[in-house]
Structure formats: structure tokens, C-alpha cells
N, C-alpha and C. Protein backbone atom coordinates (compact mmCIF):
# COMPACT_ATOMS: atom_id res chain seq x y z
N UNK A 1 -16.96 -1.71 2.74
CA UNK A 1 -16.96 -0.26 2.76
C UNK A 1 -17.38 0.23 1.39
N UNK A 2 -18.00 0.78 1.21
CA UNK A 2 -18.72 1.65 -0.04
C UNK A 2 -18.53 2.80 -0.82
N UNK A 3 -17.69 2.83 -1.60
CA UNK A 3 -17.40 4.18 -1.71
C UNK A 3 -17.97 4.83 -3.24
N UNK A 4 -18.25 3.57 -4.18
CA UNK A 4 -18.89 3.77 -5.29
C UNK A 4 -17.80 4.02 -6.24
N UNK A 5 -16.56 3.92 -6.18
CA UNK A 5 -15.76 4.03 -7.51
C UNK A 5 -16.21 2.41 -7.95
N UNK A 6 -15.39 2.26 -9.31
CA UNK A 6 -15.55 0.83 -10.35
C UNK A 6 -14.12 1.06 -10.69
N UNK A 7 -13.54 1.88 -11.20
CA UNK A 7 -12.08 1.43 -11.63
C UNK A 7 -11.18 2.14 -10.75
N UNK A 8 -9.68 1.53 -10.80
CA UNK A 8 -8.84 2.19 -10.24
C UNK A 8 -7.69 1.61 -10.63
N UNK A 9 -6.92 3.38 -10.67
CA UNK A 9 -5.55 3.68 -11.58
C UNK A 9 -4.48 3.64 -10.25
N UNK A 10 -3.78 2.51 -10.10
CA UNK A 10 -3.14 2.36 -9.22
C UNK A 10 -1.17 2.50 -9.83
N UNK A 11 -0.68 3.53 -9.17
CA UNK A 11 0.77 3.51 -9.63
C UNK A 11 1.42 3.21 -8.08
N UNK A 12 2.25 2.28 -8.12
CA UNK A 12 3.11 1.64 -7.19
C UNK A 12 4.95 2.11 -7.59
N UNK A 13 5.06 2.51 -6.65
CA UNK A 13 6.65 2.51 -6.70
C UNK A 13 6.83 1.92 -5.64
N UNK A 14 8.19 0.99 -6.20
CA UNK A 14 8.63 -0.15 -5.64
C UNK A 14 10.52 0.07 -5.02
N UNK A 15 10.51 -0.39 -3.90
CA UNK A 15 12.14 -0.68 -4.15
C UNK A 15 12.68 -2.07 -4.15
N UNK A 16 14.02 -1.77 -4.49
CA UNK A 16 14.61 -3.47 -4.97
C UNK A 16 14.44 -4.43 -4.35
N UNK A 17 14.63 -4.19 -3.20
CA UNK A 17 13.49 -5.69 -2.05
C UNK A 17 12.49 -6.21 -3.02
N UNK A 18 11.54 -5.08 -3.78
CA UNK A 18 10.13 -5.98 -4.09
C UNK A 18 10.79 -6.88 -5.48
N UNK A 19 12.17 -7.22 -5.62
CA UNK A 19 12.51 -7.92 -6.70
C UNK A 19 12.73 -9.46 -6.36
N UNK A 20 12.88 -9.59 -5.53
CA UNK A 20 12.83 -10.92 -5.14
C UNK A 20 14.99 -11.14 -4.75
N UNK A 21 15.34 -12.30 -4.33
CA UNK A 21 16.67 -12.37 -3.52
C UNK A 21 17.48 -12.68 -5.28
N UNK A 22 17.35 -13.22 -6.77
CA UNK A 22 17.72 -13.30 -7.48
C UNK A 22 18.22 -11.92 -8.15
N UNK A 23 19.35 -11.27 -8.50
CA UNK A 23 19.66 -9.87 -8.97
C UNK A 23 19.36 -10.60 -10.78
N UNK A 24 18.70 -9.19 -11.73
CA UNK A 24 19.02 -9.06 -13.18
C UNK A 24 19.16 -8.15 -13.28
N UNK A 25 19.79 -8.21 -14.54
CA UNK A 25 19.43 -6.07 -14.79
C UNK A 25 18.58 -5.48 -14.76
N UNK A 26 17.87 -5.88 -14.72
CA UNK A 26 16.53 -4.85 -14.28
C UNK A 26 15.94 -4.78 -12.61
N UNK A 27 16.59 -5.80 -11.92
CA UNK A 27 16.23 -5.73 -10.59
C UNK A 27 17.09 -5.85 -9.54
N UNK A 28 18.27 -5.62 -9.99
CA UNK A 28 19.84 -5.34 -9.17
C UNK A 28 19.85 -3.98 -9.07
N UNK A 29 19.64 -3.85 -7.16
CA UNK A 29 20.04 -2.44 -6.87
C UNK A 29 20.52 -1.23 -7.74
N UNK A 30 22.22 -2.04 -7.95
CA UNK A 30 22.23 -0.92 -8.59
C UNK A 30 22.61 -0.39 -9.96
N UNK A 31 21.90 -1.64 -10.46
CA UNK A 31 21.39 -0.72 -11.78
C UNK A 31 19.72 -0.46 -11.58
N UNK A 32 19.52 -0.32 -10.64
CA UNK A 32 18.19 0.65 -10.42
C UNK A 32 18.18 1.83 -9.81
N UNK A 33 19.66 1.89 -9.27
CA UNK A 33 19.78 3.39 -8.55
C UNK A 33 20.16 4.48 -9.14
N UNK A 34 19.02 5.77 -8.99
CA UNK A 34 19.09 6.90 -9.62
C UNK A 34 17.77 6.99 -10.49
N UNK A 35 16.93 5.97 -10.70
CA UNK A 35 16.26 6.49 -11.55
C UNK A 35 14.71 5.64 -11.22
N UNK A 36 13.92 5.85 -11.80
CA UNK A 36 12.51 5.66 -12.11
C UNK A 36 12.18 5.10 -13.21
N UNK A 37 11.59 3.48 -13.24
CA UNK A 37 11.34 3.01 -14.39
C UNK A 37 10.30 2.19 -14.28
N UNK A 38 8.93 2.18 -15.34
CA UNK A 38 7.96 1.83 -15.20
C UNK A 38 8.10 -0.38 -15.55
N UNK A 39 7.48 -1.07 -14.97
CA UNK A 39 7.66 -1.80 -15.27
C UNK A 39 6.44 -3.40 -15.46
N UNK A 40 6.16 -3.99 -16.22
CA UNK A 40 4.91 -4.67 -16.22
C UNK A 40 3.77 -3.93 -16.47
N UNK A 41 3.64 -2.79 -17.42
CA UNK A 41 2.66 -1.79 -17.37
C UNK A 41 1.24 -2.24 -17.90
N UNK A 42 1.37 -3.43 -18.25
CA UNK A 42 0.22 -4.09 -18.70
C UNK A 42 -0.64 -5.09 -18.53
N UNK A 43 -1.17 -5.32 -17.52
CA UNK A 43 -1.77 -6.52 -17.15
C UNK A 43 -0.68 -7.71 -15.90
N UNK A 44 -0.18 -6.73 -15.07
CA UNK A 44 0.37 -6.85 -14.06
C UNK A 44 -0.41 -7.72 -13.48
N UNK A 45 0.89 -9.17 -12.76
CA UNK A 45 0.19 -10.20 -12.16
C UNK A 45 -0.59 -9.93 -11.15
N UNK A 46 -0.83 -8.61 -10.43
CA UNK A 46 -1.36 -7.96 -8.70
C UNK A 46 -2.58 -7.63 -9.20
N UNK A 47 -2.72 -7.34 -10.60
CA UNK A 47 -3.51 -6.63 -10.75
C UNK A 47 -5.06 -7.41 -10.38
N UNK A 48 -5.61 -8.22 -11.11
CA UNK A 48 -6.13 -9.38 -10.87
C UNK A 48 -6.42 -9.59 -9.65
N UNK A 49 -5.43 -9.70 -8.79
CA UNK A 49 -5.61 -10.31 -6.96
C UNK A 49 -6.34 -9.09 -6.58
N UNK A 50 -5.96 -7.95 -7.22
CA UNK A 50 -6.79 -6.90 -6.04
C UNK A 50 -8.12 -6.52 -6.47
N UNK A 51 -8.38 -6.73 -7.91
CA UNK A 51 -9.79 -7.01 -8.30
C UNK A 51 -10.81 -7.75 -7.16
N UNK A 52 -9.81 -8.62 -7.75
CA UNK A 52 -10.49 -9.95 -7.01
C UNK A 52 -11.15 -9.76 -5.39
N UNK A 53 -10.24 -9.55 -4.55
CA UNK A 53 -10.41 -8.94 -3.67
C UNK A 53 -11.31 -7.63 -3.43
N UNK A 54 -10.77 -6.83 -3.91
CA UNK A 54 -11.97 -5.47 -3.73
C UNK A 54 -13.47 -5.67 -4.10
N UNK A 55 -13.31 -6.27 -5.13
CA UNK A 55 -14.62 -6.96 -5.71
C UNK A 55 -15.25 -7.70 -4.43
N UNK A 56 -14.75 -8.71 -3.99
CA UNK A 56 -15.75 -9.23 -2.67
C UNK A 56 -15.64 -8.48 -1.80
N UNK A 57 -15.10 -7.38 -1.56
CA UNK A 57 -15.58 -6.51 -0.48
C UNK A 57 -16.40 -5.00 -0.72
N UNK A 58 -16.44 -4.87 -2.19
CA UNK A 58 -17.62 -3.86 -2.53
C UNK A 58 -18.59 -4.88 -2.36
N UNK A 59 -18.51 -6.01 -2.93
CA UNK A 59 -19.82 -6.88 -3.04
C UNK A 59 -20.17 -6.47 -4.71
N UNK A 60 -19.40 -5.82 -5.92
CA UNK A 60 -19.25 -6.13 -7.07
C UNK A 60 -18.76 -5.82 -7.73
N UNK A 61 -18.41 -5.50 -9.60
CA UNK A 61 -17.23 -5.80 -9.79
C UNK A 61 -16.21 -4.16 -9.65
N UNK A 62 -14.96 -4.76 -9.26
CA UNK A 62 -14.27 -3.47 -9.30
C UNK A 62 -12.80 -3.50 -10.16
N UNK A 63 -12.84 -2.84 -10.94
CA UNK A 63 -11.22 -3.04 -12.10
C UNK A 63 -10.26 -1.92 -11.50
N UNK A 64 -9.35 -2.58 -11.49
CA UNK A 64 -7.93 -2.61 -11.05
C UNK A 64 -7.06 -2.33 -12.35
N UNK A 65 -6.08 -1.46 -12.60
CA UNK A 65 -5.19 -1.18 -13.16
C UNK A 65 -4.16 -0.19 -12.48
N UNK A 66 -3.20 -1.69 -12.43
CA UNK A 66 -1.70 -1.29 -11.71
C UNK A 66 -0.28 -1.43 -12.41
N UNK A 67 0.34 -0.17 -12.56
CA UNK A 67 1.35 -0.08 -13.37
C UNK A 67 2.54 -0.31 -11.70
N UNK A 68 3.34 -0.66 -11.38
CA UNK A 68 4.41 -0.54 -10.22
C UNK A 68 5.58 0.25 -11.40
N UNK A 69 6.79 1.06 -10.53
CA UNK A 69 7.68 1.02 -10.96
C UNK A 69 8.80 0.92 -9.94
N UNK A 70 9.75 0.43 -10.42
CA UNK A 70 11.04 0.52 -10.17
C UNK A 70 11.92 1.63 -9.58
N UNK A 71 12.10 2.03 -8.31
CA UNK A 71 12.72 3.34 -8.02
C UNK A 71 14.07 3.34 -7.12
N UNK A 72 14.90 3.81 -7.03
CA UNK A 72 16.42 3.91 -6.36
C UNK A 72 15.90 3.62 -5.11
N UNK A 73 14.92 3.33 -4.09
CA UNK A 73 14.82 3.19 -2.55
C UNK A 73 15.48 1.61 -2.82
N UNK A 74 15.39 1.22 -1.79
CA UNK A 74 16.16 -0.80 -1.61
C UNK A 74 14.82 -0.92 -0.96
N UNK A 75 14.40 -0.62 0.32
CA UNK A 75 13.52 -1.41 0.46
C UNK A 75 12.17 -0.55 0.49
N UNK A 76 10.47 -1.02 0.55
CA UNK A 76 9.12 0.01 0.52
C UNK A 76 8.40 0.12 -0.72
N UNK A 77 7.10 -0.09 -0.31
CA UNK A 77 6.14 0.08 -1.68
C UNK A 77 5.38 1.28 -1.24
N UNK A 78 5.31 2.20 -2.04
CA UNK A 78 4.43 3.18 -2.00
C UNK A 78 3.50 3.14 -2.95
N UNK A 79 2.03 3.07 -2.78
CA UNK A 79 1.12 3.64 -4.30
C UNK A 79 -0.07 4.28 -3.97
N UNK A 80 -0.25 5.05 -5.03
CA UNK A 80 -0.93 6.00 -5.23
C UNK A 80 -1.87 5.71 -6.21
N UNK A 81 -3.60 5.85 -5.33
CA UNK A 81 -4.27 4.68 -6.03
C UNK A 81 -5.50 6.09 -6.43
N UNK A 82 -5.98 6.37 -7.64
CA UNK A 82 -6.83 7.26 -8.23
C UNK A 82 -7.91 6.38 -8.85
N UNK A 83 -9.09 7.54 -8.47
CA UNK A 83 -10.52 7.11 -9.22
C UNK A 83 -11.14 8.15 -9.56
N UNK A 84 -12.18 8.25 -10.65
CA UNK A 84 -12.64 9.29 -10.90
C UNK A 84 -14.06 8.95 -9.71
N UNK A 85 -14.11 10.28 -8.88
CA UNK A 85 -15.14 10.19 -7.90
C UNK A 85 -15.50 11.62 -7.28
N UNK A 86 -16.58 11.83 -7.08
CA UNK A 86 -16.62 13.26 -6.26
C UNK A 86 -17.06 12.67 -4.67
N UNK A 87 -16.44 12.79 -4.19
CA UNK A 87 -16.42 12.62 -2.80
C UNK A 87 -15.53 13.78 -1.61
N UNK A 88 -16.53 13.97 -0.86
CA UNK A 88 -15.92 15.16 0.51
C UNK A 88 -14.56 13.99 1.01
N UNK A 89 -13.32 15.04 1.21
CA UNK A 89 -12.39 14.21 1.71
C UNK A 89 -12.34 13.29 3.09
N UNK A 90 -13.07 14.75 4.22
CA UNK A 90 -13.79 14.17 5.02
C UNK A 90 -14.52 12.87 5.28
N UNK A 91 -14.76 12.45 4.58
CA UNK A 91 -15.90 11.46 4.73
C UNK A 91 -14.90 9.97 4.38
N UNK A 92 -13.96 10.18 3.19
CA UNK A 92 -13.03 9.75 2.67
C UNK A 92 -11.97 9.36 4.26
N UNK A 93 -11.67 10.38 4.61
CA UNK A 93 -10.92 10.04 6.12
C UNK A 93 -11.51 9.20 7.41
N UNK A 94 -12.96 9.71 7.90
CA UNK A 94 -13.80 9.08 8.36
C UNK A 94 -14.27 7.56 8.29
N UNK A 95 -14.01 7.24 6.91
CA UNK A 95 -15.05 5.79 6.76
C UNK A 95 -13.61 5.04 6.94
N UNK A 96 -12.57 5.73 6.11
CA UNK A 96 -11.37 4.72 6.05
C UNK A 96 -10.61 4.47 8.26
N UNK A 97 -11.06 5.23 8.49
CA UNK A 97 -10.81 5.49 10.05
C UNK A 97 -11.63 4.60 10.45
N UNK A 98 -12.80 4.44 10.52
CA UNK A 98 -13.82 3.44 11.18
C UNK A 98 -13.23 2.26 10.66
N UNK A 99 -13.38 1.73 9.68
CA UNK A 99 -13.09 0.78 8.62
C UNK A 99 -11.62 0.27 9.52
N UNK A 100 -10.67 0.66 9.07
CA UNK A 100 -9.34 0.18 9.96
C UNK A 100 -9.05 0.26 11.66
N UNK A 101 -9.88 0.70 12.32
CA UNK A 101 -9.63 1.01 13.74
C UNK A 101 -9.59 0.16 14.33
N UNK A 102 -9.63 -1.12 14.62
CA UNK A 102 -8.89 -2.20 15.41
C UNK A 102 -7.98 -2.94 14.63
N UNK A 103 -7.51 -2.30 14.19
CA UNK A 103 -6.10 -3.07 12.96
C UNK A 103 -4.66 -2.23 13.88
N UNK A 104 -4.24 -3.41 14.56
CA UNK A 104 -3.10 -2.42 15.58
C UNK A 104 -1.93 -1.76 14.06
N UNK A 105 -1.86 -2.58 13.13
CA UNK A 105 -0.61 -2.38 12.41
C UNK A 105 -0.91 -1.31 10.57
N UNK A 106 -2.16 -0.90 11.12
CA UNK A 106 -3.03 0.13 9.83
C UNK A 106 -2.97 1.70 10.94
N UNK A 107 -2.11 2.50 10.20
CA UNK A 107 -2.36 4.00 10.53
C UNK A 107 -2.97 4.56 9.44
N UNK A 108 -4.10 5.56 9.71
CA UNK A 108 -4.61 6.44 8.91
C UNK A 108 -4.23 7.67 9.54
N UNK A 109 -3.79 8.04 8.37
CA UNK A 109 -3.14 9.64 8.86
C UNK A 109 -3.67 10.45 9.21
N UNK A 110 -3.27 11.09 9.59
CA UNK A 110 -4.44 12.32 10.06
C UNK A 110 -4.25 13.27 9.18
N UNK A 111 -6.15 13.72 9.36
CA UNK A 111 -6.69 14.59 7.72
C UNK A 111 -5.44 15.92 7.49
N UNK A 112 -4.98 15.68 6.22
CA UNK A 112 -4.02 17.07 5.74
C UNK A 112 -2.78 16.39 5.77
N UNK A 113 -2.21 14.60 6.04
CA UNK A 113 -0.95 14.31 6.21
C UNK A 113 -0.90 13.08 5.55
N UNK A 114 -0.04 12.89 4.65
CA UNK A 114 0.09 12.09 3.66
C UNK A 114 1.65 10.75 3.93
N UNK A 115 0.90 9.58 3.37
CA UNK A 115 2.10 8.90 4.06
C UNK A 115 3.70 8.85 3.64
N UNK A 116 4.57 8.35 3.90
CA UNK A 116 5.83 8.68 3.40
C UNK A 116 6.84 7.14 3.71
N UNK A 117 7.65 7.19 2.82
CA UNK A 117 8.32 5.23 3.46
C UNK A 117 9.27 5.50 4.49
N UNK A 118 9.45 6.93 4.66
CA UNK A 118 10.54 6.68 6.02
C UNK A 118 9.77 6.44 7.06
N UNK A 119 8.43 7.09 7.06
CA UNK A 119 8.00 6.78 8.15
C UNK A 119 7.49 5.14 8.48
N UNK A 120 7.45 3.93 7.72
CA UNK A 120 7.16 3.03 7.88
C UNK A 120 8.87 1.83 7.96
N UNK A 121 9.75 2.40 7.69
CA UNK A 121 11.38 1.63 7.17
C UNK A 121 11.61 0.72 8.53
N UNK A 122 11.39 -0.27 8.13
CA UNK A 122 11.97 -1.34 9.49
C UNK A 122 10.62 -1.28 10.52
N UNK A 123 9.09 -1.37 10.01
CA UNK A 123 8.00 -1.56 10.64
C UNK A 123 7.27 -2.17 9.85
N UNK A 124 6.51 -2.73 11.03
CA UNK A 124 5.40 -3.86 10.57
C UNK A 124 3.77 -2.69 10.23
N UNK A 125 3.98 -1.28 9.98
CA UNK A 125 3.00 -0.57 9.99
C UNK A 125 2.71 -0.08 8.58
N UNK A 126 1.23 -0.28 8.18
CA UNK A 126 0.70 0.43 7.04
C UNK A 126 0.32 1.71 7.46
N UNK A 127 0.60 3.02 6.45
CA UNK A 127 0.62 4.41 6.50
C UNK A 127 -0.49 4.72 5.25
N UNK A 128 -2.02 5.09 6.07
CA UNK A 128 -2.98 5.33 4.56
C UNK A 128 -3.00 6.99 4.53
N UNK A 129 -3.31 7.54 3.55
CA UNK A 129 -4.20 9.05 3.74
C UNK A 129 -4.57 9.07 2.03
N UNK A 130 -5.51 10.17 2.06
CA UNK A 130 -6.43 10.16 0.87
C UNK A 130 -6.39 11.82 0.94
N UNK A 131 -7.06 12.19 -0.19
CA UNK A 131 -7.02 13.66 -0.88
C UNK A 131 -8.10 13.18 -1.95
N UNK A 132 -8.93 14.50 -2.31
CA UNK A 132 -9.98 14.34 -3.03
C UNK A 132 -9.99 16.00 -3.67
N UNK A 133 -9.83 15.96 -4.68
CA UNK A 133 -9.99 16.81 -5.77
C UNK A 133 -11.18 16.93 -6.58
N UNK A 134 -12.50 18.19 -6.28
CA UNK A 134 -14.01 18.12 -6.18
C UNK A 134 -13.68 18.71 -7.89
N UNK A 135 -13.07 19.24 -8.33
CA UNK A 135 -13.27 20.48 -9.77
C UNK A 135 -12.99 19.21 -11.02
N UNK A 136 -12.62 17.77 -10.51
CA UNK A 136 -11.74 16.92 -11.50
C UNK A 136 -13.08 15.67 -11.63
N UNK A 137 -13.46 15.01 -11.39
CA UNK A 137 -13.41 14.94 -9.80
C UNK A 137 -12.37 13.65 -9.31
N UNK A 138 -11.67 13.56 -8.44
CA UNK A 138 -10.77 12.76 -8.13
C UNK A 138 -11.00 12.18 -6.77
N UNK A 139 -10.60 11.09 -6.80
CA UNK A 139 -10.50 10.96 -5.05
C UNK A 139 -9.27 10.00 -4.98
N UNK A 140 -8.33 10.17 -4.34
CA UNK A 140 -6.58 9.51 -4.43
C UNK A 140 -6.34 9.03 -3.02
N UNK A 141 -6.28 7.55 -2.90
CA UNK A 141 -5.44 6.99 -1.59
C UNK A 141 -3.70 6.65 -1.80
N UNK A 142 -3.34 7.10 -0.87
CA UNK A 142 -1.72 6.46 -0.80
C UNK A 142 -1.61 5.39 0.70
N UNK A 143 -0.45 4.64 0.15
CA UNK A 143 -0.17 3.79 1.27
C UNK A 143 1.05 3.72 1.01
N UNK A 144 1.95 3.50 2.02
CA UNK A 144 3.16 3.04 2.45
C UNK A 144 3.63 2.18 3.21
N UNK A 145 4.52 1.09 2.96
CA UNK A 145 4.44 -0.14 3.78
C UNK A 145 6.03 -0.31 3.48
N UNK A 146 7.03 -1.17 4.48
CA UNK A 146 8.28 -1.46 4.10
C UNK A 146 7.77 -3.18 4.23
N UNK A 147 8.32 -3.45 2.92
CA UNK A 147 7.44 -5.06 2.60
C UNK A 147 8.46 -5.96 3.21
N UNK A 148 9.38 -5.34 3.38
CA UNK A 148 10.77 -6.81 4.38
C UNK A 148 9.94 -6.74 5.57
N UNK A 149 9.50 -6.01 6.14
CA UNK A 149 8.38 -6.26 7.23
C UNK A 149 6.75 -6.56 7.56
N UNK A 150 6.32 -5.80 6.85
CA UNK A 150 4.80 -6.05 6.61
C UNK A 150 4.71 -6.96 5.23
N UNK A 151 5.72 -7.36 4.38
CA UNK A 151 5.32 -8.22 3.51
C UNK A 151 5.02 -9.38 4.13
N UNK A 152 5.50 -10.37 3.42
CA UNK A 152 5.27 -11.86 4.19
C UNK A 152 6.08 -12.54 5.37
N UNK A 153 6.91 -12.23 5.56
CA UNK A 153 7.94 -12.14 6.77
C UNK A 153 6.78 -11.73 7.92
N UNK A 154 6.46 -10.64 7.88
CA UNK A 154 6.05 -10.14 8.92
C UNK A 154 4.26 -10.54 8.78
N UNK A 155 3.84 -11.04 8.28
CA UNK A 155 2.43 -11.55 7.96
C UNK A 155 2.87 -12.86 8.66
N UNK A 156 3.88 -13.86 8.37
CA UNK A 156 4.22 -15.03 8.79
C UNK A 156 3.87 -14.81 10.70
N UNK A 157 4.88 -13.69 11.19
CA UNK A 157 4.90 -13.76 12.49
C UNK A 157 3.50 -13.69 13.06
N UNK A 158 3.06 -12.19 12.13
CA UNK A 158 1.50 -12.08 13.55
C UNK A 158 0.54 -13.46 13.32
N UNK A 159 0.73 -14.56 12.07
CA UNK A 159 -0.08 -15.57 11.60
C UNK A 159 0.06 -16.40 12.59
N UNK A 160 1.51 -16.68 13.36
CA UNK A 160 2.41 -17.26 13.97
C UNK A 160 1.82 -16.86 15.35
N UNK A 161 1.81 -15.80 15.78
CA UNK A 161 1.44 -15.44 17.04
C UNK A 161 -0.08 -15.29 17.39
N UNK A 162 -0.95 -14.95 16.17
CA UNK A 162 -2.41 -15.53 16.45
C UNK A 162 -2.92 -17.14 16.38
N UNK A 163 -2.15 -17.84 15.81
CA UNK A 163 -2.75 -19.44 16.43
C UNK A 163 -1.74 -19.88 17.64
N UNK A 164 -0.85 -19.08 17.81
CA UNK A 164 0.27 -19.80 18.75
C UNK A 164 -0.66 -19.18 20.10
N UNK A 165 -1.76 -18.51 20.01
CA UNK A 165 -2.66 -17.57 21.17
C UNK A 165 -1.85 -16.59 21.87
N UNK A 166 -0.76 -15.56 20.91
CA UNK A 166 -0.33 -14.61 21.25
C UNK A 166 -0.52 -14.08 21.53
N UNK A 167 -0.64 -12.00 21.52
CA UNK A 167 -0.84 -11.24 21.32
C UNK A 167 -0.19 -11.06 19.73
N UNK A 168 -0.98 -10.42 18.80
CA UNK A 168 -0.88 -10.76 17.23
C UNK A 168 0.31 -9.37 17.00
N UNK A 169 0.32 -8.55 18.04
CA UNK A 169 1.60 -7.06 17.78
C UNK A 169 3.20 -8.15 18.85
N UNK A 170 2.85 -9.01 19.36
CA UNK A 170 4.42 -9.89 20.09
C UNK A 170 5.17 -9.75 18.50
N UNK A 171 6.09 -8.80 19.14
CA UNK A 171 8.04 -9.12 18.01
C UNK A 171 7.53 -8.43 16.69
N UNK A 172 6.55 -7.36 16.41
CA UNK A 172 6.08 -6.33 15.77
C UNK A 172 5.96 -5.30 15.81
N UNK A 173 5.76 -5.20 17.16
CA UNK A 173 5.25 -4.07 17.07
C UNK A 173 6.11 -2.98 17.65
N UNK A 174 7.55 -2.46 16.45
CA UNK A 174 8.59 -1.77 16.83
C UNK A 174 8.33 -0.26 16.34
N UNK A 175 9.11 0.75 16.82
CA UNK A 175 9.18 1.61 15.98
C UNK A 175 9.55 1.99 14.37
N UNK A 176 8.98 2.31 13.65
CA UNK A 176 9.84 2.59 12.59
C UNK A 176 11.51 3.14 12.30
N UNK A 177 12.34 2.24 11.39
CA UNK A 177 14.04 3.53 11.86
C UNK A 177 13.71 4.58 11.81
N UNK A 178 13.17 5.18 10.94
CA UNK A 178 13.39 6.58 10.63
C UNK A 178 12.67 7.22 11.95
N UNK A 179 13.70 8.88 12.71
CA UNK A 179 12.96 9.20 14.17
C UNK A 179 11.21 10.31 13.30
């Protein structure tokens, strides 16, 4: 997919799930609850993988800079990924719509609705939407995912249910908690 940015300012907020099952002070619930704290702001190990990645799917190079932080939720990654770009939002909604449309477990929001982690809490579903700011020029994707499910847990199953010759949504494909 083509969209012509080269860098991108990616801020991730994280909850304590994304700390792994070991508690420290810095990644025990709750001394993370109540507040917002930036963390790895420099050359973050993700950062790299998603280069890497985006890069073979522009077809060349694309830089990645991802700060995550630390926020009072327990479980959900939200981020909010900026580029300097002038692009119609429209088009921005459109390509990312074509682009994901046989992905049972990728929602793109619909244009004017932005994603949120309740709506993904206890689902195997990614939540995209984008906004584009023409006077700056900006163009901003968000995503929302609850990673106890769509992380690797839930990557394991549909992996599990596409060579097992499943259906790849079998024991996934639930509602989110939140109504």
C-alpha cells in the first residue's frame, strides 16, 4: 500500500499486561496505576521490527520512531502513529479499507470514528481509523488491540486453526466485554 510517508512518530500506550508475567517497579500494576509514564524512549526494541517490516511492504526504506508508555489500563495497546503528509482523509480511509477487507479480525472504523480499548477488551479484534490534518500537514493512524488476545495467545490459536484446516475466526471470534 503506498502512501508516501518515510518516517513515523509512533506513541503507544501500553497497559501492564504488555509487561510481561514478572512484576518490578516499573511494571507492577500498581505502581503504574494513576499515571502516565514514558518508557524506552529511545531506540525501542519494536522499533526496528516495524521498520523492517513496513519497509518490505512500501518496497523501501521507512523509519520508525516509537516511544510506548506505561498507563493505569491492565490490559490494551493503543498507538497513535503520525507523519508529516498531505493526504485527503478520504482516500486515507478508502485504501486502508481495501487493504484490510478480508482480514475477519481488522476493523476499520468508519470515516469520523476513532478507535478506543474498550471497544476491543477480551477480543481477538484490531480497531484502525486515521485523521488527516491538510494546514500542518499531518496524516495520524490509531489502533487498538487487547494484546492478552490478539497478542500471541490469540495469534497462536488462528495459527492453530489455519494448519489444523479450521476456520481461522473457530474460538475467536467473540464479542468484545465492553457492550
Amino acid at each position: 500500500m503506498e502512501l508516501g510517508a518515510e518516517l513515523l512518530i509512533a506513541d503507544v500506550k501500553v497497559g501492564s499486561s504488555e509487561a510481561g508475567a514478572k512484576p518490578t517497579k516499573g511494571t507492577h500494576h500498581p505502581e503504574r496505576s494513576s499515571t502516565v509514564r514514558p518508557y524506552s524512549a529511545s531506540g525501542h526494541r519494536h522499533s526496528a521490527e516495524a521498520a523492517q517490516e513496513l519497509s518490505q511492504l512500501a518496497g523501501r526504506r521507512i523509519r520508525v520512531s516509537l516511544v510506548p508508555h506505561s498507563v493505569s489500563a491492565v490490559r490494551g495497546a493503543f498507538a497513535s502513529v503520525h507523519t508529516e503528509l498531505e493526504v485527503d482523509e478520504g482516500l486515507l480511509w478508502r485504501r486502508f479499507a481495501r487493504f484490510y477487507s478480508g482480514e475477519p479480525f481488522v476493523r476499520v472504523m468508519q470515516k469520523g470514528v476513532l478507535p478506543s480499548l474498550n471497544n476491543v477488551t477480551g477480543s481477538n479484534f484490531a480497531d484502525l481509523g486515521f485523521s488527516s490534518e491538510p494546514m500542518v500537514p499531518r496524516a495520524s493512524g490509531f489502533s487498538a488491540i487487547d494484546n492478552l488476545v490478539k497478542g500471541a495467545a490469540g495469534q497462536a490459536l488462528q495459527a492453530f486453526n489455519i494448519m489444523a484446516g479450521l476456520d481461522e475466526k473457530t474460538g475467536l471470534y467473540t464479542p468484545p466485554l465492553h457492550p
